[in-house]
Protein backbone atom coordinates (compact mmCIF):
# COMPACT_ATOMS: atom_id res chain seq x y z
CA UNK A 1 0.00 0.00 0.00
CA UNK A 2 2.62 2.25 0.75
CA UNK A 3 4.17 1.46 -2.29
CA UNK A 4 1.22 2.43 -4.09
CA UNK A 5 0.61 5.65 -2.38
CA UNK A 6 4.50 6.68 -3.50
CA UNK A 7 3.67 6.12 -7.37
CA UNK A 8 0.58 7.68 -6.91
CA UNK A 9 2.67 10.96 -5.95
CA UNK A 10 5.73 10.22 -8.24
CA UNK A 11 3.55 9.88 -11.56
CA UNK A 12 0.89 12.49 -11.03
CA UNK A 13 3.18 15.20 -9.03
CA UNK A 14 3.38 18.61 -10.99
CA UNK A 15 7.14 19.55 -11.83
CA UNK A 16 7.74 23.37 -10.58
CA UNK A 17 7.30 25.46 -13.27
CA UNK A 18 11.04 27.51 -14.18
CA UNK A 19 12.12 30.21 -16.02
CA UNK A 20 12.57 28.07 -19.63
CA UNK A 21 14.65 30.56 -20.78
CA UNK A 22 17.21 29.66 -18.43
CA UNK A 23 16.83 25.91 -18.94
CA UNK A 24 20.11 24.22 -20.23
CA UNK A 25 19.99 22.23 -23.55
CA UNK A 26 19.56 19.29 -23.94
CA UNK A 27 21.76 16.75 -26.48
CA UNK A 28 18.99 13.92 -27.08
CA UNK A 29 21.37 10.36 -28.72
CA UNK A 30 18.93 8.49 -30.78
CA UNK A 31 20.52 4.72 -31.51
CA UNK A 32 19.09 3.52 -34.23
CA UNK A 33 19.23 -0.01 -36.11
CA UNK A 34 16.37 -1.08 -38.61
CA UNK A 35 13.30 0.62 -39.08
CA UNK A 36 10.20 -0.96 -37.44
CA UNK A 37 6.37 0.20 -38.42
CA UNK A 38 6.31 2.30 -35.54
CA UNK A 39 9.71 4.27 -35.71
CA UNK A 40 8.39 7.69 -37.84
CA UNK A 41 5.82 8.47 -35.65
CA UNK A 42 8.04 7.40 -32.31
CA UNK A 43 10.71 9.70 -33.76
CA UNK A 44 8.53 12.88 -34.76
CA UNK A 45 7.05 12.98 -31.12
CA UNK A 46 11.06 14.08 -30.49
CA UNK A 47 10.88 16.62 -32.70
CA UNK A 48 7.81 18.03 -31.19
CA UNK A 49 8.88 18.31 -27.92
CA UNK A 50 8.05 21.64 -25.88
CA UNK A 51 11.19 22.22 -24.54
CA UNK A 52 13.51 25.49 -25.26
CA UNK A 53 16.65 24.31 -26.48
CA UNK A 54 17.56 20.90 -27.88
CA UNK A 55 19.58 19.31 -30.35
CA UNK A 56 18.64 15.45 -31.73
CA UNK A 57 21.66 13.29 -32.74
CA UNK A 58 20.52 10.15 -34.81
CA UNK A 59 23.18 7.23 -34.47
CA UNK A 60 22.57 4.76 -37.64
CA UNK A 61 24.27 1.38 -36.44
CA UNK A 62 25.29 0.37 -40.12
CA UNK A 63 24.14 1.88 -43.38
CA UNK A 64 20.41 1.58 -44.37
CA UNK A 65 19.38 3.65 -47.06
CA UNK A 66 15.61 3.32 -46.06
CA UNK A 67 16.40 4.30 -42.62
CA UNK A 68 18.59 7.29 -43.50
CA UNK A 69 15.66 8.53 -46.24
CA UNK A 70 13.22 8.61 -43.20
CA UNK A 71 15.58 10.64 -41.31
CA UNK A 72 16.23 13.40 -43.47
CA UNK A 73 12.67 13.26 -44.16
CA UNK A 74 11.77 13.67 -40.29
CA UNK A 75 14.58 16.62 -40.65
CA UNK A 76 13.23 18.43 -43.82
CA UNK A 77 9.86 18.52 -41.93
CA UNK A 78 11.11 19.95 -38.79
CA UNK A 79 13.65 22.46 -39.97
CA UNK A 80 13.44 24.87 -36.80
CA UNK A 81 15.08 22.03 -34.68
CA UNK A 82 18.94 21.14 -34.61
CA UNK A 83 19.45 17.31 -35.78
CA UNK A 84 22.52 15.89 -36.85
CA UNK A 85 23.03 12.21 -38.92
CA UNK A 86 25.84 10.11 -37.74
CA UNK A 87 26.44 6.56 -40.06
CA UNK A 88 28.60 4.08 -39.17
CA UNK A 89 29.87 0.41 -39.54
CA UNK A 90 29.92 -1.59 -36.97
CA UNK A 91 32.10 -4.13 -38.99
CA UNK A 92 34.68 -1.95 -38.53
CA UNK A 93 36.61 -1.03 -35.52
CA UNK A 94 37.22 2.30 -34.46
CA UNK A 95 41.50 2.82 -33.85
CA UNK A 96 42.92 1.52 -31.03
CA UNK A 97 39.60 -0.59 -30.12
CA UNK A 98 42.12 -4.20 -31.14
CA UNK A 99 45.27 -3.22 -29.01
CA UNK A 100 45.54 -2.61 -25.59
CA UNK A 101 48.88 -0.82 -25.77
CA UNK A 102 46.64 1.94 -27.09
CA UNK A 103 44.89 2.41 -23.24
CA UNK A 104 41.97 2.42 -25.44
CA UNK A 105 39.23 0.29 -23.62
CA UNK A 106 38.29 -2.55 -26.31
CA UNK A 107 34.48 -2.02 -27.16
CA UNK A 108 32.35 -4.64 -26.95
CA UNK A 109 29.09 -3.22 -26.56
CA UNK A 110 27.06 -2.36 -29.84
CA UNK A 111 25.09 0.39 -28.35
CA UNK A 112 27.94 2.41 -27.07
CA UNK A 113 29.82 2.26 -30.21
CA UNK A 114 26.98 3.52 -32.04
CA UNK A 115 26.60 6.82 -30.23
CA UNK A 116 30.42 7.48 -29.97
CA UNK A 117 30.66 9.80 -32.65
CA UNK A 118 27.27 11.66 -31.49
CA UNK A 119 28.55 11.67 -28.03
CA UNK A 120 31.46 13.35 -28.95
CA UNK A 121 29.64 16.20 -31.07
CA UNK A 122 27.12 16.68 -28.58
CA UNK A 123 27.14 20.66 -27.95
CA UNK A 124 25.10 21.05 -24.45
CA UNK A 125 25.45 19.66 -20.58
CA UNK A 126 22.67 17.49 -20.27
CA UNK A 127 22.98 13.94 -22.25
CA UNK A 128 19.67 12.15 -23.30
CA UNK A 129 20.46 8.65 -24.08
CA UNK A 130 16.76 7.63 -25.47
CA UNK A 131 16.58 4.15 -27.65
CA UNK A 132 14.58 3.58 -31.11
CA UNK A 133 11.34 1.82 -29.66
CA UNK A 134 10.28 4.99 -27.36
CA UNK A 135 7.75 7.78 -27.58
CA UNK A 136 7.83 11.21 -26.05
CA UNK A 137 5.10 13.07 -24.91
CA UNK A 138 5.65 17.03 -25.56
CA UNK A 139 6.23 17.72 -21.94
CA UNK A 140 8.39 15.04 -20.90
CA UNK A 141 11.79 16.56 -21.54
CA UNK A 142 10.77 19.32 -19.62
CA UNK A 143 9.58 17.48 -16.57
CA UNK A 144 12.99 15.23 -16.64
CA UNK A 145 15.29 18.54 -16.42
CA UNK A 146 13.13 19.72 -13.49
CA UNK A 147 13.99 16.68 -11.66
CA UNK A 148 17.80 17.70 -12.38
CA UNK A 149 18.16 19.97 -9.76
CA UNK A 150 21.61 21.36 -8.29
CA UNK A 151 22.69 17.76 -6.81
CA UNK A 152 21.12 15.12 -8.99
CA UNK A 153 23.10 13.72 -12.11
CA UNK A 154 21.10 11.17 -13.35
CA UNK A 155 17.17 11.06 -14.00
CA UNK A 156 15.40 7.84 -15.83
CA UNK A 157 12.34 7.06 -16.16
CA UNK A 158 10.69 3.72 -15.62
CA UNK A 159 10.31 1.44 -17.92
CA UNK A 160 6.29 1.28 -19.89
CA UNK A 161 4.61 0.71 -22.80
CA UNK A 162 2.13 2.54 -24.87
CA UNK A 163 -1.32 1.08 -25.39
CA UNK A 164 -0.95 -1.63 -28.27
CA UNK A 165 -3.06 -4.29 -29.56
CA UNK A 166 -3.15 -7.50 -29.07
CA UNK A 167 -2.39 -9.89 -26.15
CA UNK A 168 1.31 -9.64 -26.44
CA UNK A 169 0.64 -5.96 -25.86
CA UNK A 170 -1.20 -6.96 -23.04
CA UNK A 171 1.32 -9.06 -21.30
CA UNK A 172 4.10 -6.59 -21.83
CA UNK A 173 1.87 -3.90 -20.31
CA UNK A 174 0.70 -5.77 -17.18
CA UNK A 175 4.45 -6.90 -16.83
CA UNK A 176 5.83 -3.48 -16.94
CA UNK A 177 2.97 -1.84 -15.09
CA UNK A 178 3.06 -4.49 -11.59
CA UNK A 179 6.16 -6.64 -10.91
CA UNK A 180 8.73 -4.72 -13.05
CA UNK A 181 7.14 -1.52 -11.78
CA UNK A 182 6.85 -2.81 -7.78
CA UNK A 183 10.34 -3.77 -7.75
CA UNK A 184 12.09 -0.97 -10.11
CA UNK A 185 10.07 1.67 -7.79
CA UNK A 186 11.04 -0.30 -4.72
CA UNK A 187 14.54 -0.52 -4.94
CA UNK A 188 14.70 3.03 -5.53
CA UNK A 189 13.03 4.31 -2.86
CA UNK A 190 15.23 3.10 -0.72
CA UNK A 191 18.16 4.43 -3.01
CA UNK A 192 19.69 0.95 -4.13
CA UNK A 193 21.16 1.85 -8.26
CA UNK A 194 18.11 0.16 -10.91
CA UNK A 195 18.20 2.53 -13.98
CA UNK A 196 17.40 1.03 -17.20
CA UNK A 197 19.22 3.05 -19.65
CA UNK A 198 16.49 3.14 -22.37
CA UNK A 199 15.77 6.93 -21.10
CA UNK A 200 18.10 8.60 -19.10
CA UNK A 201 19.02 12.14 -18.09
CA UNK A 202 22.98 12.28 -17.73
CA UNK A 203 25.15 15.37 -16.60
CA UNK A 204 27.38 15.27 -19.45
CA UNK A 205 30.48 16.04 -17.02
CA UNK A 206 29.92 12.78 -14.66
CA UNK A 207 30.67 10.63 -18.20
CA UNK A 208 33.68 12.90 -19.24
CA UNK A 209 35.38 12.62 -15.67
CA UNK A 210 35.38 8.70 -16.89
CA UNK A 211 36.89 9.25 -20.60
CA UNK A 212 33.29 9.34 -22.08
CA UNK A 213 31.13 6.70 -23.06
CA UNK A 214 33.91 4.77 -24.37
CA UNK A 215 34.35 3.73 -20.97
CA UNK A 216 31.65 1.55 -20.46
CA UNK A 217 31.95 0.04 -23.83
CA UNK A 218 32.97 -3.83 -22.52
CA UNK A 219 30.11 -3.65 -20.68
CA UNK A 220 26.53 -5.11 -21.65
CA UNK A 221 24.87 -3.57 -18.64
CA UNK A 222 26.30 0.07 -19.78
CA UNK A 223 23.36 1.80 -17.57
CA UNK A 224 24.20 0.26 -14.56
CA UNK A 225 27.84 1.76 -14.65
CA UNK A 226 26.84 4.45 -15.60
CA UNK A 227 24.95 5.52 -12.94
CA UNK A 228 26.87 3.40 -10.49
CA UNK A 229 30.03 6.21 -11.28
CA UNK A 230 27.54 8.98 -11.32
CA UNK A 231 26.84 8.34 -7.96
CA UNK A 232 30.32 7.44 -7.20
CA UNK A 233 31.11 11.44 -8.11
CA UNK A 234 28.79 12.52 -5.21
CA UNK A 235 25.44 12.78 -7.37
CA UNK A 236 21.62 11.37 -6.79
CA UNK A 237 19.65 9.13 -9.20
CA UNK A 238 16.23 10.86 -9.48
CA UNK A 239 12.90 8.67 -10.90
CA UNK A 240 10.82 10.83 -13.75
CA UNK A 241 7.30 11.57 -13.06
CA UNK A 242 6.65 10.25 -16.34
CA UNK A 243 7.17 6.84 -17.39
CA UNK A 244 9.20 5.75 -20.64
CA UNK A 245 6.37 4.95 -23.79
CA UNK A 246 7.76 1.53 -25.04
CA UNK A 247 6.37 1.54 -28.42
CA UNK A 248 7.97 -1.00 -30.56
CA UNK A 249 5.90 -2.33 -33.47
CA UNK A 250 7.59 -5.66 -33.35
CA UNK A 251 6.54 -7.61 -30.07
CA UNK A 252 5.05 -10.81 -29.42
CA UNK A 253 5.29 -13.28 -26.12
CA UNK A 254 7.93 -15.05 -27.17
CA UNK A 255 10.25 -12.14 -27.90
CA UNK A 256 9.02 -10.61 -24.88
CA UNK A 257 10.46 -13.84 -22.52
CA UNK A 258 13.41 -13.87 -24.80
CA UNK A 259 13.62 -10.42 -23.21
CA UNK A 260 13.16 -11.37 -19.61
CA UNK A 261 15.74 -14.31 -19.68
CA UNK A 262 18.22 -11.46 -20.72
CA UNK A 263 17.42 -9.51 -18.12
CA UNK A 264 17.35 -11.99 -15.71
CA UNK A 265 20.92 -13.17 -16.32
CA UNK A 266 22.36 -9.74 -16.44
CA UNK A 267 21.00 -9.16 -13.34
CA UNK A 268 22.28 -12.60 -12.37
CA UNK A 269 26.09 -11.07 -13.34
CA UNK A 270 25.36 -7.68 -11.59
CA UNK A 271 24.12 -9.44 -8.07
CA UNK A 272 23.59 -12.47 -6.26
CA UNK A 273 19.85 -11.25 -5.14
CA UNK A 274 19.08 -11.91 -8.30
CA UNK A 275 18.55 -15.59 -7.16
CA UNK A 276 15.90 -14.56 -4.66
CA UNK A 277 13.95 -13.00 -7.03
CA UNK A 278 11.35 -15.81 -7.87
CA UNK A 279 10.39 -15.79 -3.72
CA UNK A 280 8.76 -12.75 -4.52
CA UNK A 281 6.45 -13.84 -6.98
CA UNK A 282 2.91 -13.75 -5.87
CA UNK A 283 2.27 -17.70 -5.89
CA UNK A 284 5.58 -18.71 -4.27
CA UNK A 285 5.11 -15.76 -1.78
CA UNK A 286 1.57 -16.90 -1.36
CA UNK A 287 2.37 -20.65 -0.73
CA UNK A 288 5.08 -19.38 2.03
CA UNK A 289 2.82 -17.29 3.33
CA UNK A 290 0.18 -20.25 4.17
CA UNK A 291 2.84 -22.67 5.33
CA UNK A 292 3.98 -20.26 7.56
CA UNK A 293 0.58 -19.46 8.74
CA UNK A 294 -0.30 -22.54 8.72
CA UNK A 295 2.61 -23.76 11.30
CA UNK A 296 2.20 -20.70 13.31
CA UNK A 297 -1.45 -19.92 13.63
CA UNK A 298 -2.95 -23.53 12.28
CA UNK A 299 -4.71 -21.32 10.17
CA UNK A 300 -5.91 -22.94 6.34
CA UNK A 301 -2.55 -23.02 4.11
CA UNK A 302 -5.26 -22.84 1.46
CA UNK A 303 -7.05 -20.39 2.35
CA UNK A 304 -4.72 -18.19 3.20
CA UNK A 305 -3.12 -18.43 0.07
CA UNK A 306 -5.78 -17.74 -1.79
CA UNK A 307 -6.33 -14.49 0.05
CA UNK A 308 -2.87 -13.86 -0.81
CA UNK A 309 -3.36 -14.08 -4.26
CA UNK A 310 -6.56 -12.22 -4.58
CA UNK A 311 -5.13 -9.36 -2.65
CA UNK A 312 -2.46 -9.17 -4.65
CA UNK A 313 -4.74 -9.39 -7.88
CA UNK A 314 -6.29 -6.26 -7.02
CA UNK A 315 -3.63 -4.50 -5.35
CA UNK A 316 -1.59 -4.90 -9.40
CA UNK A 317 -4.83 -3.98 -11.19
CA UNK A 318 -4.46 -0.30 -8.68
CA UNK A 319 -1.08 0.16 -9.61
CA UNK A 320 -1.29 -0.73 -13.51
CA UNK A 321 -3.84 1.96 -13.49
CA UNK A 322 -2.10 4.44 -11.72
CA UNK A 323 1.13 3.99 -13.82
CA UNK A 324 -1.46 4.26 -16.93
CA UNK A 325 -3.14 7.83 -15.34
CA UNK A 326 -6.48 6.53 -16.87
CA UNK A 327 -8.34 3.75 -17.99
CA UNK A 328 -6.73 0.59 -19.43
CA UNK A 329 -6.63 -0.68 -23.01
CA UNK A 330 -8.41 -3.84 -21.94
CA UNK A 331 -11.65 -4.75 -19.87
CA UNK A 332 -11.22 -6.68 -16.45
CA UNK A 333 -11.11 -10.31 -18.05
CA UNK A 334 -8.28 -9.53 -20.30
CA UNK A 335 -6.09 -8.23 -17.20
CA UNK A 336 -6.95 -11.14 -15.64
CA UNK A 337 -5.74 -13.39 -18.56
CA UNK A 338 -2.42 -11.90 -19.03
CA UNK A 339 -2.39 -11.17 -15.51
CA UNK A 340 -2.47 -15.19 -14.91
CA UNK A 341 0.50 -15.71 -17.87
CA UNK A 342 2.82 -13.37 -16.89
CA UNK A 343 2.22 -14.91 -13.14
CA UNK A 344 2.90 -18.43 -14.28
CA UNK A 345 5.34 -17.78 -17.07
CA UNK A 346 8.22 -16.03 -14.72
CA UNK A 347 8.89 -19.37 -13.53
CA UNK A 348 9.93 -20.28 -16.92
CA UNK A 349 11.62 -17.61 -17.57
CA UNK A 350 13.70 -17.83 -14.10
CA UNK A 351 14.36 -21.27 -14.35
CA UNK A 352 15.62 -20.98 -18.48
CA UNK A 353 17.95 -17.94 -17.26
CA UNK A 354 19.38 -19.89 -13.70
CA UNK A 355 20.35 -22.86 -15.54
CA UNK A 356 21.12 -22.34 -19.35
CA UNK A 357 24.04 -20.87 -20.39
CA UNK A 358 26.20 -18.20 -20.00
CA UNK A 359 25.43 -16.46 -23.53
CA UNK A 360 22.69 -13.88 -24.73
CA UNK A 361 21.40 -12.39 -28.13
CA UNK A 362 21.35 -8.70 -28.18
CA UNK A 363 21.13 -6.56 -31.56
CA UNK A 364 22.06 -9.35 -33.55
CA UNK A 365 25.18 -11.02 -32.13
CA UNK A 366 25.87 -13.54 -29.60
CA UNK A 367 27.67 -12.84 -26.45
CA UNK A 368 29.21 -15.12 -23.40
CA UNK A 369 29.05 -12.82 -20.11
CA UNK A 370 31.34 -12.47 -17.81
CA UNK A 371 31.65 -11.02 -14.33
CA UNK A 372 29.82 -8.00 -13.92
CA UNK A 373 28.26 -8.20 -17.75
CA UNK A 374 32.03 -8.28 -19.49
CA UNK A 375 30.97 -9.24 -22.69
CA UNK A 376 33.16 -11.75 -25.55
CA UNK A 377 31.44 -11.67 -28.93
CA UNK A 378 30.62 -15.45 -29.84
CA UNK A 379 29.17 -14.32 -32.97
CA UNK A 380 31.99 -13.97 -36.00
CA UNK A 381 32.42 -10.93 -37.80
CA UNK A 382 32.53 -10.92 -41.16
CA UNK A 383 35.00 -9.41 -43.50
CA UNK A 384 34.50 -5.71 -43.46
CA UNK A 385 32.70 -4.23 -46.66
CA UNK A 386 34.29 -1.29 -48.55
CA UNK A 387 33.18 1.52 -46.58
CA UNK A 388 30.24 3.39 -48.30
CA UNK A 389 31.01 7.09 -49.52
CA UNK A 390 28.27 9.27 -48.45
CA UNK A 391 27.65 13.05 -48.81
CA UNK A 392 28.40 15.74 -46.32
CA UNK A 393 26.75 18.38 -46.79
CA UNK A 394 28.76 22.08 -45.64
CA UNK A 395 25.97 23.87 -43.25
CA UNK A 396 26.61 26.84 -45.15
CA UNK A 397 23.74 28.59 -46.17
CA UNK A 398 25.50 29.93 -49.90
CA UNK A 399 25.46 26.35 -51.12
CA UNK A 400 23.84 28.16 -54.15
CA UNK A 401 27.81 29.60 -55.68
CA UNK A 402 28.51 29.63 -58.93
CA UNK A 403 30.03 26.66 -60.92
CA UNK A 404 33.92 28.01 -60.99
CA UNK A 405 34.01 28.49 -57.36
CA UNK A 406 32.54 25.21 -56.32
CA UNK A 407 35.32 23.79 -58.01
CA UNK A 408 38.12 24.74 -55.65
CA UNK A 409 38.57 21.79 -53.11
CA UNK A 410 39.58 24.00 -50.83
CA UNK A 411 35.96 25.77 -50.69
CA UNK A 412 33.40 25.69 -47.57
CA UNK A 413 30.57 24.62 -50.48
CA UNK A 414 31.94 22.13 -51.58
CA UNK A 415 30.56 18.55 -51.05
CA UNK A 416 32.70 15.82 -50.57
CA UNK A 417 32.83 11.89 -49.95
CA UNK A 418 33.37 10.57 -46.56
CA UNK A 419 33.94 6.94 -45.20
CA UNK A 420 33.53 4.91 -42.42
CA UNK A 421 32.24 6.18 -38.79
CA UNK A 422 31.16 9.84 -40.21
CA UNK A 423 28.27 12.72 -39.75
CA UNK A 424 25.65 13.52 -42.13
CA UNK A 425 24.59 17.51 -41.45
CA UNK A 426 23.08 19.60 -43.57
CA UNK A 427 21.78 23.00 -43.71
CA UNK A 428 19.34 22.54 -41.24
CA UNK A 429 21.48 22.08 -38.26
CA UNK A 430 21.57 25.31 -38.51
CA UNK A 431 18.75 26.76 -37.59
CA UNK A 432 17.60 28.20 -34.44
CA UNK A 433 15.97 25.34 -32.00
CA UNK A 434 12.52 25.35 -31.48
CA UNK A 435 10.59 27.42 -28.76
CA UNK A 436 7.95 26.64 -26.19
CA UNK A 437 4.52 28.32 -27.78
């Protein structure tokens, strides 16, 4: 109950309002790898985000022509806000990553290689590390700086999903709106580090003191180091108000365990309460709970347990709704239902993570773990492809010379070939970030 009565004031509390005009900006790092049906509508909610001064740097894992086409699309329709293009290969390693002479720390981690090269560009204090599969609402930049106050460096926001259809969407909802949400919002109330990195707020000086992201690049768990050195500078981990929109148009229940079992053995790697985990399940806690009562009171094992459970029923139908802040996607029943699979099913997906192997799929590749999520790429890399020569455009706005002068090499028009890890910008970078109306 009390844990109820906390998300009741964390996701429905009004930030204080500020003067925006002294809000710092805001360098949003979009990762990006495929294009999914959803993806051009999650990415123009970032664009329309009522927030003062922001910049949006797309990372494109590897080069897709479709995907870079509905990027400069996204950018051509929003011209008043700063984006930038970065396209790289992740076939090919950046120098220094194969020797250790170099001091270099060898990157394993997909992710973090992908958003080196925005990272580096990125032109204001606050870092927003925000994966492909989420939606923004307008005001939800705005209400994550206002948690940043003078001695927090970190703010994420718990993991959701938007309202989708079908009972996969269902599952995944229920899931993310009562266990993952009870213990995510339980362990940080009492200040213990569980930030999922799919949205997070970042002082951009706390990664810097480290070397930058390239840090935490032999890492699979990157958002748990991260905000385990934040607050090893000295800063607090706050929780948004608002929860991150999961909106991924490819889901299903399978994928989603696949998920789970992932999670579950990284968690495995990062601590050893990771084994306790299934005791607080509601049918093992419910069958301990009439044992115990049972031995202690001679009360009815069965009955009790079955009071368990029902409480419990109803006590995750209050809290889905309250995470939701209205009325569900899905009548009573259909809870129930995927209420009932996601119960049974963690089981499963405990037992497949405590005794298979050591590996996980993530973003294509294989990967053994090692102590604290040390990753060694099982998967082999294939011969690197000749690097593909793409345009940079000059963000000058006289790209309009005459012939003759456009010819000298040495002009700021000119347009010239680039390869390998390399920014796309164009003329719209250029123009003045959008304002709060």
């Amino acid at each position: 109950m009390i844990l109820i009565l906390f998300r009741l004031y964390k996701f429905h509390r009004k930030p204080s309002h500020s003067n925006l005009k002294e809000l710092p900006g805001v360098s949003i790092i979009k990762p990006l790898t495929g294009i999914d049906t959803n993806l051009y509508e999650n990415l123009k909610t970032f664009f329309n985000l009522q927030y003062p001064r922001y910049e949006i740097l797309f990372c494109v894992q590897e080069h897709d022509k479709e995907l870079i086409d509905l990027l400069e699309r996204l950018r051509e329709q929003y011209p008043h806000v700063e984006s930038q293009l970065f396209v790289g290969s992740l076939s090919q390693k950046l120098s220094g990553d194969k020797s250790s002479k170099s001091g270099v720390t060898e990157i394993r981690n997909p992710k973090i290689f992908n958003m080196l090269p925005a990272y580096e560009k990125a032109q204001y204090p606050y870092i927003l590390i925000s994966d492909s599969g989420l939606m923004m609402h307008e005001n939800t930049l705005y209400d994550m700086v206002m948690c940043m106050t003078d001695t927090v460096g970190l703010v994420h926001q718990m993991p959701f999903t938007c309202d989708r259809k079908g009972f996969a969407g269902s599952v995944e909802k229920v899931y993310f709106g009562t266990q993952h949400a009870r213990m995510y919002m339980t362990i940080n109330l009492v200040g213990i580090n569980c930030v999922t990195g799919m949205s997070c707020l970042i002082r951009k000086e706390c990664i810097d003191h480290v070397g930058g992201l390239r840090a935490f690049g032999h890492y699979i768990a990157e958002d748990y180091y991260i905000a385990y050195e934040v607050a090893k500078q000295g800063w607090q981990l706050r929780v948004a108000s608002a929860p991150a929109q999961q909106n991924s148009g490819e889901y299903s229940v399978s994928t989603w365990i696949d998920r789970m079992v992932r999670w579950c053995k990284l968690r495995m790697r990062l601590s050893p309460l990771a084994y306790l985990e299934p005791l607080q399940e509601c049918f093992s806690s419910a069958i301990l709970a009439g044992l115990v009562t049972n031995y202690l009171f001679e009360w009815n094992a069965l009955v009790v347990a079955a009071c368990h459970i029902l409480i419990w029923f109803i006590l995750d139908y209050l809290m889905l709704r309250i995470t939701q802040g209205g009325a569900l996607p899905f009548s009573k029943f259909e809870f129930a239902i995927a209420w009932l699979v996601r119960e049974l099913s963690s089981f499963y997906i405990y037992f497949k993570a405590f005794t298979g192997s050591s590996t996980i799929k993530w973003r294509g590749k294989e990967y053994r773990l090692g102590s604290g999520t040390r990753a060694e790429e099982l998967t082999p890399s294939p011969s690197p492809p000749p690097a593909p020569s793409l345009l940079v455009e000059s963000s000058s706005s006289s790209m309009s010379t005459s012939s003759s002068s456009s010819s000298s090499s040495s002009s700021t028009n000119s347009i010239s070939p680039v390869a390998g890890p390399h920014i796309l910008s164009s003329s719209l970078s250029t123009k003045q970030p959008s304002q709060i109306v």
